[in-house]
N, C-alpha and C. Protein backbone atom coordinates (compact mmCIF):
# COMPACT_ATOMS: atom_id res chain seq x y z
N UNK A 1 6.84 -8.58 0.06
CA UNK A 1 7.17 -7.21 0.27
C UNK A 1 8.33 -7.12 1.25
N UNK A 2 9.18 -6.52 0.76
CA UNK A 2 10.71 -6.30 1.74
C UNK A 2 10.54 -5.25 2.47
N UNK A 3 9.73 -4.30 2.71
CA UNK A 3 9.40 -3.05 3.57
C UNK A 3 9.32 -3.49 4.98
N UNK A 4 9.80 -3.18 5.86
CA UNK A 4 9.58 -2.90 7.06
C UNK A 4 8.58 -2.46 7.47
N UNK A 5 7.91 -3.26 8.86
CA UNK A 5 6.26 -2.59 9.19
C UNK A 5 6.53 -1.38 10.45
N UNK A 6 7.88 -0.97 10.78
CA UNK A 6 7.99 0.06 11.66
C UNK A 6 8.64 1.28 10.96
N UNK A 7 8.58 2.40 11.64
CA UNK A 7 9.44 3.74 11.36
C UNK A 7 10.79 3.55 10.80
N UNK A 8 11.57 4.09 10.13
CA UNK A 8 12.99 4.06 10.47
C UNK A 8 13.52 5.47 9.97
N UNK A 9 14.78 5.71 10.08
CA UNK A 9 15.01 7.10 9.85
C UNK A 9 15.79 6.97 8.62
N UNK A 10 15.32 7.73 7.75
CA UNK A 10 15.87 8.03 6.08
C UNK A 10 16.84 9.57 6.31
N UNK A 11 17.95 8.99 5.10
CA UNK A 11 18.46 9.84 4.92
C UNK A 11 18.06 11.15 3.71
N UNK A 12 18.09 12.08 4.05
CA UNK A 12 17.10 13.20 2.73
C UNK A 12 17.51 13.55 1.52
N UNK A 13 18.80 13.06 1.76
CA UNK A 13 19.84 13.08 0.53
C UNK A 13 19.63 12.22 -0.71
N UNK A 14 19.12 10.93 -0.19
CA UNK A 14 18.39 9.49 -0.76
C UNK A 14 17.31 9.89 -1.59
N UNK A 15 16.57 10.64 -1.09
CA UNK A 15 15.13 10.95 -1.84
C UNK A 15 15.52 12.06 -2.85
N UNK A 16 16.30 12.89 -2.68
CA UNK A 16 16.83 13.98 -3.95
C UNK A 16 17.62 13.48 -4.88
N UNK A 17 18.23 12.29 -5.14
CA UNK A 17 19.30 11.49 -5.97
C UNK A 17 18.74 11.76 -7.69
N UNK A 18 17.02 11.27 -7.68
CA UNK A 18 17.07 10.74 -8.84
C UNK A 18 15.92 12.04 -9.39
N UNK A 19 15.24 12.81 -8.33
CA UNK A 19 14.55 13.67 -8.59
C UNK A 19 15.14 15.34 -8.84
N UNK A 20 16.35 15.10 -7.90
CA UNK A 20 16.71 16.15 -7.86
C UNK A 20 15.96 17.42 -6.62
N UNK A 21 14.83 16.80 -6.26
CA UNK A 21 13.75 17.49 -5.38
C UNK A 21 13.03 16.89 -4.73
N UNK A 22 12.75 16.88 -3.29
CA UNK A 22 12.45 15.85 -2.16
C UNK A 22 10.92 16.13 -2.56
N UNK A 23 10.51 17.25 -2.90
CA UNK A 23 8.82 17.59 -2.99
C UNK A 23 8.48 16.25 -4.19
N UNK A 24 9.46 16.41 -5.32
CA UNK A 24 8.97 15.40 -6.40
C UNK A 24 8.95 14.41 -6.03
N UNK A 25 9.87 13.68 -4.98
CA UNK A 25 10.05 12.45 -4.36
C UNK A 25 8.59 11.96 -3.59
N UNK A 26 8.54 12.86 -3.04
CA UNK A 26 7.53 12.58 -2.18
C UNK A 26 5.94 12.37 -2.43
N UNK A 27 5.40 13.02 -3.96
CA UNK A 27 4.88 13.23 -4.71
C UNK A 27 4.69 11.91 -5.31
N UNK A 28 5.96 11.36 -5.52
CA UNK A 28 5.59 9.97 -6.36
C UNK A 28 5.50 8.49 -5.93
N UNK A 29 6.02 9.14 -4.43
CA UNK A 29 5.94 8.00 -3.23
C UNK A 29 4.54 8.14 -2.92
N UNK A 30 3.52 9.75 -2.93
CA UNK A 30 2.32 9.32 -2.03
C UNK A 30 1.91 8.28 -3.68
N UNK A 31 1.88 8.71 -4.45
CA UNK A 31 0.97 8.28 -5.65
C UNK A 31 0.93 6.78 -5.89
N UNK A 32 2.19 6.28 -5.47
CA UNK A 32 2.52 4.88 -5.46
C UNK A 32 1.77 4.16 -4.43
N UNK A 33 1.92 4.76 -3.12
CA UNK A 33 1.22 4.01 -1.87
C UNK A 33 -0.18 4.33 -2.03
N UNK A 34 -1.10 4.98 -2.75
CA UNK A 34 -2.10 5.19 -3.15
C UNK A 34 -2.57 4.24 -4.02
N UNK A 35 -1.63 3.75 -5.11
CA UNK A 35 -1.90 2.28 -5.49
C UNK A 35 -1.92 0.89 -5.09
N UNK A 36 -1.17 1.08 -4.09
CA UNK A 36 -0.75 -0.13 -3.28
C UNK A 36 -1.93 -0.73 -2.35
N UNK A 37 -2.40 0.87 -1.55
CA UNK A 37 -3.43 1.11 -0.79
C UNK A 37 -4.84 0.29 -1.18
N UNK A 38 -5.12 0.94 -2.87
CA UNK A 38 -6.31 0.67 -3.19
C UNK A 38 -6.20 -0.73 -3.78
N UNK A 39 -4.97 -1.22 -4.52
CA UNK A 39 -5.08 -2.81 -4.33
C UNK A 39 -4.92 -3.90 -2.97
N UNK A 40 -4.70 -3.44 -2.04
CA UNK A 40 -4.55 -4.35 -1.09
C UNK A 40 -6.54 -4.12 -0.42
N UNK A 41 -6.98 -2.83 -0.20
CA UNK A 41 -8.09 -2.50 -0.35
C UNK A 41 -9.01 -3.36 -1.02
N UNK A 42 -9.03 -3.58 -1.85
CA UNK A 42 -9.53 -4.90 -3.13
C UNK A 42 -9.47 -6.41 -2.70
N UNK A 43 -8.39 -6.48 -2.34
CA UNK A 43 -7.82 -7.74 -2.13
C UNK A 43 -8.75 -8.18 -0.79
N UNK A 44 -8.68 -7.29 0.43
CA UNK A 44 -9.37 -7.60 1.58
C UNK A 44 -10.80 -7.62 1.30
N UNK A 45 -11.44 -6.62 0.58
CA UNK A 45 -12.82 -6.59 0.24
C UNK A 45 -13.16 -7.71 -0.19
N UNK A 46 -12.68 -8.99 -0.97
CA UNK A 46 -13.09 -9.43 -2.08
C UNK A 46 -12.76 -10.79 -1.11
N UNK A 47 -11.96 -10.57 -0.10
CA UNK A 47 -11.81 -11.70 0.42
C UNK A 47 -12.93 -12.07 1.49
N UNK A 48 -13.50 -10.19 2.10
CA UNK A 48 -14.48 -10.51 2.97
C UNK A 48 -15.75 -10.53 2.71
N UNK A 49 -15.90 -10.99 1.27
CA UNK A 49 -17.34 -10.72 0.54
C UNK A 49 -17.43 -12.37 0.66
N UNK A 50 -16.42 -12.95 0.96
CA UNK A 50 -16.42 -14.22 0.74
C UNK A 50 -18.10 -15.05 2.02
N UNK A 51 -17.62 -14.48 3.18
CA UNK A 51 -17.92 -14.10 4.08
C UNK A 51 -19.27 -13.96 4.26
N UNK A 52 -19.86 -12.96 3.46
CA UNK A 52 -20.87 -12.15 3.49
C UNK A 52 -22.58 -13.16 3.56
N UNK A 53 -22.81 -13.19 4.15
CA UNK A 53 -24.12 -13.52 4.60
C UNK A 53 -25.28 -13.26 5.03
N UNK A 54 -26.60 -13.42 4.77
CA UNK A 54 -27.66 -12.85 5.89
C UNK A 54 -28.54 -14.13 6.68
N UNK A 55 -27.73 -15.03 6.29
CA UNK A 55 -28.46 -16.00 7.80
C UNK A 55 -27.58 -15.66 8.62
N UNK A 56 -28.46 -16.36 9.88
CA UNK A 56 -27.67 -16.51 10.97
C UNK A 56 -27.25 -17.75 11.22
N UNK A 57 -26.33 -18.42 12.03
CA UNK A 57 -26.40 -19.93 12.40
C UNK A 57 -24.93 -19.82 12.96
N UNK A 58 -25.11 -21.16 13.20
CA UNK A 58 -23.87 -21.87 14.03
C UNK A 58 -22.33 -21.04 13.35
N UNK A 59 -22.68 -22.05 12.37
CA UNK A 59 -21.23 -21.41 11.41
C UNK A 59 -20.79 -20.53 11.42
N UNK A 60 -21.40 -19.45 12.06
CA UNK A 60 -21.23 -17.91 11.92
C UNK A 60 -19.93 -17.63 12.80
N UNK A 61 -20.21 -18.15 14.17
CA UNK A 61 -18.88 -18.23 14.86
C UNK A 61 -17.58 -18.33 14.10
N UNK A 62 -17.03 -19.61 13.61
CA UNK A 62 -16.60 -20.26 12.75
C UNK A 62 -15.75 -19.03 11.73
N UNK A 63 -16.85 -19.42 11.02
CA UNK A 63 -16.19 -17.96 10.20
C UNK A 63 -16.70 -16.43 10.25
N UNK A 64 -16.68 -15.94 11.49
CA UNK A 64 -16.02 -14.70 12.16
C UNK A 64 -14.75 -14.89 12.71
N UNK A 65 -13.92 -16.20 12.97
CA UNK A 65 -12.75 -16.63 13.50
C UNK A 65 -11.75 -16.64 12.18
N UNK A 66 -12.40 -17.01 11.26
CA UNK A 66 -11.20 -16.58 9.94
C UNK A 66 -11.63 -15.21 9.71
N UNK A 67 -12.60 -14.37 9.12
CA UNK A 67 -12.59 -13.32 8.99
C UNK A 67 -11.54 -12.33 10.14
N UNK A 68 -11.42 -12.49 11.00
CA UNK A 68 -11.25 -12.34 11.79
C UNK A 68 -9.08 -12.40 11.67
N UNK A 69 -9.18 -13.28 11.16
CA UNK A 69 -7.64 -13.56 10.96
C UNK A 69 -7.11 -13.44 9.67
N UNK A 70 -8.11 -13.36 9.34
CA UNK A 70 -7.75 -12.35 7.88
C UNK A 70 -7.27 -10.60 8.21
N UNK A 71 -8.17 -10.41 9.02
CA UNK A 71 -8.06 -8.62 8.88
C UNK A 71 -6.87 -8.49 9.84
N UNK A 72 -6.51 -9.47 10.57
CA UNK A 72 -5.32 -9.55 11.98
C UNK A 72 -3.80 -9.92 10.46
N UNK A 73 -4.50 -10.41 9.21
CA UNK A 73 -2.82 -10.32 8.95
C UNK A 73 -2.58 -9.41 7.79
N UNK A 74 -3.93 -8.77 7.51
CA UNK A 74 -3.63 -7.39 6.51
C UNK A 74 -3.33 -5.75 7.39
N UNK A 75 -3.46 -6.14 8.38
CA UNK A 75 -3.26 -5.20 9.90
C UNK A 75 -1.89 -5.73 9.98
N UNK A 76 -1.35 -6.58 10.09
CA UNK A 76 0.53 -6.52 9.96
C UNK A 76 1.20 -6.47 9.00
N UNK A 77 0.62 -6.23 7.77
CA UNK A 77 1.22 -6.40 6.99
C UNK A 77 2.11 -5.00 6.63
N UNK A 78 2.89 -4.28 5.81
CA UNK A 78 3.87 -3.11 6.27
C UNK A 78 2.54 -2.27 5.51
N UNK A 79 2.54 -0.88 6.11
CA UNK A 79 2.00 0.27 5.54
C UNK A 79 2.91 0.81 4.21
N UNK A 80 1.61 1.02 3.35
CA UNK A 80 1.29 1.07 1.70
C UNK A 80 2.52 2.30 1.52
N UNK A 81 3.25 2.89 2.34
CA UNK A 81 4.02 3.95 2.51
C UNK A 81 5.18 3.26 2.69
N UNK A 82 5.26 2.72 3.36
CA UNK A 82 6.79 1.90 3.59
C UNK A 82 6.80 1.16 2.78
N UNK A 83 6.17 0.83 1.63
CA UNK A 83 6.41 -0.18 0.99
C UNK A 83 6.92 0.46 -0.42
N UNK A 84 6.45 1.76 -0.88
CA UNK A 84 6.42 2.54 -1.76
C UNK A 84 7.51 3.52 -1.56
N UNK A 85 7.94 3.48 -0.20
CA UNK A 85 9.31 4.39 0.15
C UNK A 85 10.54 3.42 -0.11
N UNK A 86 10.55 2.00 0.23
CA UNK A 86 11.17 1.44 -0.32
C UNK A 86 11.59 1.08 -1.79
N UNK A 87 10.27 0.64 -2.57
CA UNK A 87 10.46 0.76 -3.77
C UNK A 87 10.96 1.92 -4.31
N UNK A 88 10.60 3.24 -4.26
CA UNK A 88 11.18 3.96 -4.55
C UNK A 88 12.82 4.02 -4.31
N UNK A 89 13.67 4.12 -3.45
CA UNK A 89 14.61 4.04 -2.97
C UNK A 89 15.43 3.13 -3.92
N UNK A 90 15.22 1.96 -3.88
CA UNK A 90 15.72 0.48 -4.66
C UNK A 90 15.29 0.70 -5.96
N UNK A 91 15.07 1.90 -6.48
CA UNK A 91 14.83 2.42 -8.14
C UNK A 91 14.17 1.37 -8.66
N UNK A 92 13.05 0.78 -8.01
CA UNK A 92 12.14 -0.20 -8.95
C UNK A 92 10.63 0.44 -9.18
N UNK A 93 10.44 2.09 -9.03
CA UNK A 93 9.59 2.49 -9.20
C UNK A 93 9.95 3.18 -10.54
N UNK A 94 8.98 3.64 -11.60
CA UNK A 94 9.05 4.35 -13.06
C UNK A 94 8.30 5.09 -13.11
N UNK A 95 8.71 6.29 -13.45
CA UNK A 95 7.70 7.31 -13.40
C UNK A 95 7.79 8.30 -14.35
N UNK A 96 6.92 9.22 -14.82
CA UNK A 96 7.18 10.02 -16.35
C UNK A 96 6.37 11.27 -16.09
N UNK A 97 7.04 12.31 -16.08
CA UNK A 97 6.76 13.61 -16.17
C UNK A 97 5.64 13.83 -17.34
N UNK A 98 4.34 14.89 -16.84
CA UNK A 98 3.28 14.87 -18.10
C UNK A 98 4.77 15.72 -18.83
N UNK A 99 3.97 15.93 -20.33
CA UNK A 99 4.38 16.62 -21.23
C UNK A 99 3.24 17.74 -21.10
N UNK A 100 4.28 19.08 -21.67
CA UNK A 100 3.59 20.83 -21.58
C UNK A 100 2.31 20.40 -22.26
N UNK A 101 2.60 19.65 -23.31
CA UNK A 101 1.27 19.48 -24.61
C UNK A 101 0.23 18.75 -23.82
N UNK A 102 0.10 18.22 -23.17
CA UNK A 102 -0.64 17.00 -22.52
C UNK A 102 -1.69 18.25 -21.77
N UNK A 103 -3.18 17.48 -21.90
CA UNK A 103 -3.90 18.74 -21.12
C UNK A 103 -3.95 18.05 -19.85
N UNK A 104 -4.32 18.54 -19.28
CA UNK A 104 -4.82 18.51 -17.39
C UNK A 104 -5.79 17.83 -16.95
């Protein structure tokens, strides 16, 4: 992921290029980081099921020290927003207006 994990300041002009309308822009940026969200979501779950236990014992230490450094590098990794503001931007996002006919 090429996104940056801090703030930076966008120009507003950027986001109206291909939409024509910053509301639509913004609209398809949350929808994107909403996907991003719920697969990285997945990804951590499935990693900390790995994990998942009901003894107790030694080992437990152990691996609470990877669990542990697992969630320390999905916690740096860039927010599902910056990553989707980027893509968007770098026109590698696709997106398609419903049609009138299409129900709701």
């Amino acid at each position: 992921m090429a996104a940056q994990a801090s703030l930076q300041t966008r120009n507003i002009n950027d986001f109206t290029k291909d939409t024509g309308n910053v509301y639509e822009s913004v609209a398809i940026i949350s929808k994107r980081a909403r996907q991003i969200s719920a697969r990285v979501k997945e990804e951590l779950n499935a990693k900390l099921a790995e994990f998942a236990s009901t003894v107790d014992n030694l080992e437990e230490i152990f691996e609470n020290r990877e669990q542990i450094e697992i969630s320390r590098f999905y916690e740096r990794m860039p927010k599902p927003t910056n990553v989707a503001t980027e893509e968007f931007l770098e026109g590698e996002l696709t997106y398609r207006y419903k049609d009138e006919t299409e129900e709701l």
